[in-house]
C-alpha atoms as a PDB file:
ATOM      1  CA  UNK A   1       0.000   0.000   0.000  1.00  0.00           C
ATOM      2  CA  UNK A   2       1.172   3.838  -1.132  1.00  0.00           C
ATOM      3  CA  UNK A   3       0.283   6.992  -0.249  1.00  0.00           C
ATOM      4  CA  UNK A   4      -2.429   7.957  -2.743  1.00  0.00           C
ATOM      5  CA  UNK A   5      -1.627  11.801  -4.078  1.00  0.00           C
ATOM      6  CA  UNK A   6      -3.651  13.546  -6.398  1.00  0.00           C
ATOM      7  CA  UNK A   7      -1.598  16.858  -7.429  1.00  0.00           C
ATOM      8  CA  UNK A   8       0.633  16.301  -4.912  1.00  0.00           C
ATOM      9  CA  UNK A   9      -1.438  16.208  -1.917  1.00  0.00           C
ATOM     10  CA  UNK A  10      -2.741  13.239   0.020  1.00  0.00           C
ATOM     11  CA  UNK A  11      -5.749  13.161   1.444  1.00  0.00           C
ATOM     12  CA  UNK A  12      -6.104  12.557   5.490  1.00  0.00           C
ATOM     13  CA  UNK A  13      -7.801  12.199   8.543  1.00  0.00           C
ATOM     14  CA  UNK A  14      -6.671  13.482  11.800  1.00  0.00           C
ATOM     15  CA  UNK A  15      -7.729  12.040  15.331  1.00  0.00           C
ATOM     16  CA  UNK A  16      -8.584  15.144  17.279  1.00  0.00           C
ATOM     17  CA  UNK A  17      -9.459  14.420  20.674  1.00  0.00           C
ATOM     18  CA  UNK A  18     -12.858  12.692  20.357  1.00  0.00           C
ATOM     19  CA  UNK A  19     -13.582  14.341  16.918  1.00  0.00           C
ATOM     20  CA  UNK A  20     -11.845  13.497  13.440  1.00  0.00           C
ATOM     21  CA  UNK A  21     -10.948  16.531  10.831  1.00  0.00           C
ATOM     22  CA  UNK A  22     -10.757  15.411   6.870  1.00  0.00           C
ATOM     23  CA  UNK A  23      -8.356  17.591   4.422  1.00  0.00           C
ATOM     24  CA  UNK A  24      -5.163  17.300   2.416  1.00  0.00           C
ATOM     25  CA  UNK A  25      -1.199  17.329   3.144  1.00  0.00           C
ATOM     26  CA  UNK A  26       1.370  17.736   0.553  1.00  0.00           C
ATOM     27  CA  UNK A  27       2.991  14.187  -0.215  1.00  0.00           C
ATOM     28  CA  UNK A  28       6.814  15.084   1.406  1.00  0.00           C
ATOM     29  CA  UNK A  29       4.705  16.031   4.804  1.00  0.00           C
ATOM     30  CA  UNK A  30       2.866  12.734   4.805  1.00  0.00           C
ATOM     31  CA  UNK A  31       5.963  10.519   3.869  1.00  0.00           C
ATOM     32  CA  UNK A  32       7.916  12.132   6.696  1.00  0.00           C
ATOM     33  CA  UNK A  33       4.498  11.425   8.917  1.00  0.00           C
ATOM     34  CA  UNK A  34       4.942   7.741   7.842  1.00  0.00           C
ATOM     35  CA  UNK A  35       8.512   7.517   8.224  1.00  0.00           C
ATOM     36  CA  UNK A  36       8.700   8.471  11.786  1.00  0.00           C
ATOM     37  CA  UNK A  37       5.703   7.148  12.965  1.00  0.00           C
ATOM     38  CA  UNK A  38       4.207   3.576  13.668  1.00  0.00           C
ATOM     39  CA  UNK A  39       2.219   2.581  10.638  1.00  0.00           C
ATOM     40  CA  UNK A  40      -0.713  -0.047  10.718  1.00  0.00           C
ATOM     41  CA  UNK A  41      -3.859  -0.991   8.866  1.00  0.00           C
ATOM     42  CA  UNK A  42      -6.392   0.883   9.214  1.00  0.00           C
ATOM     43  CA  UNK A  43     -10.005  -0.116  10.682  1.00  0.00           C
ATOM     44  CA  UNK A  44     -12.069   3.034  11.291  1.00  0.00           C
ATOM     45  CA  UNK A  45     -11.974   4.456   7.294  1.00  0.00           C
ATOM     46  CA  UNK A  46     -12.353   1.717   4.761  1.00  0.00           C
ATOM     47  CA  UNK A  47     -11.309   4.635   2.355  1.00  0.00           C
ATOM     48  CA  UNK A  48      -8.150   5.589   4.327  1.00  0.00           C
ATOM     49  CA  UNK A  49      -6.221   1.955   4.960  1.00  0.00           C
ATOM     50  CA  UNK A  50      -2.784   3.707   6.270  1.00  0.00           C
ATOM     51  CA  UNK A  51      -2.770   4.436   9.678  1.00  0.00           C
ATOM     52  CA  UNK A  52       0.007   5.908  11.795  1.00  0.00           C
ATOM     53  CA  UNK A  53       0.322   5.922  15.813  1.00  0.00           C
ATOM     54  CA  UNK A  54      -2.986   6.132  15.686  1.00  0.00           C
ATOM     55  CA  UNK A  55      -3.713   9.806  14.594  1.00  0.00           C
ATOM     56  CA  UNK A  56      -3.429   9.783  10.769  1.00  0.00           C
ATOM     57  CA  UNK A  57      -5.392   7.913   8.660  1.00  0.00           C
ATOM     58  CA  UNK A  58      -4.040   8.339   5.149  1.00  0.00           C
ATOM     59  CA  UNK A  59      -5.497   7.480   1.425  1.00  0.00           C
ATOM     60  CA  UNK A  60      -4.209   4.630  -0.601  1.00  0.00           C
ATOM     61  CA  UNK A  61      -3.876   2.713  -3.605  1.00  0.00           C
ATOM     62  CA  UNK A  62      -2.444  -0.949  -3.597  1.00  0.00           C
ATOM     63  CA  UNK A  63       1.232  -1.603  -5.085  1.00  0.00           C
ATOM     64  CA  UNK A  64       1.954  -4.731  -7.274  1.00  0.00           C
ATOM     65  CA  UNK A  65       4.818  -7.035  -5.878  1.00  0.00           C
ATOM     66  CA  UNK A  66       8.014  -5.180  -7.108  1.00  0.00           C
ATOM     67  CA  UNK A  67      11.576  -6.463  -6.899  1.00  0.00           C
ATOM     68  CA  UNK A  68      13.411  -6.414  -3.714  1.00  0.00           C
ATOM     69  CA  UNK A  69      14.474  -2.147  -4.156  1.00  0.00           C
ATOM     70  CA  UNK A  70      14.228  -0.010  -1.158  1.00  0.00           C
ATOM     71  CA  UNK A  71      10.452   0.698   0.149  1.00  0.00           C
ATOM     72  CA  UNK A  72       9.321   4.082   0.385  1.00  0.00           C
ATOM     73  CA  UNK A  73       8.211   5.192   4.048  1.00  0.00           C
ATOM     74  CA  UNK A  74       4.364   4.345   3.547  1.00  0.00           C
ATOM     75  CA  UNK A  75       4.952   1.694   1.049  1.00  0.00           C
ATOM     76  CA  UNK A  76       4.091  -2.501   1.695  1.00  0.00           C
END
């Protein structure tokens, strides 16, 4: 799973206290999210599988099995 940009922002959601807020990143600010954070699957947003630590629940597409290159942060 990638990061799914559309002209170079990704769209998000963002635990805030009790309440969530949808809206877009650029793409370097969400790969930087993904690289320093804990990333799982997500199970609140069907539409948003990448979680990290919890707080951001990111858009995106599916990758085919590639060769064994280096993985981007947000990248399975």
């Amino acid at each position: 799973m990638k990061l799914k940009s559309i002209d170079g922002k990704v769209p998000y959601i963002m635990a805030a206290g009790k309440d969530f807020v949808k809206d877009e990143m650029s793409l370097a600010a969400a790969e930087q999210i993904c690289s320093r954070g804990t990333r799982t699957a997500s199970k609140l947003f069907p539409d948003f599988p990448i979680c990290v630590d919890d707080k951001f629940y990111f858009a995106g597409t599916s990758t085919k099995p590639k060769s064994s290159k280096a993985k981007a942060p947000c990248e399975d």
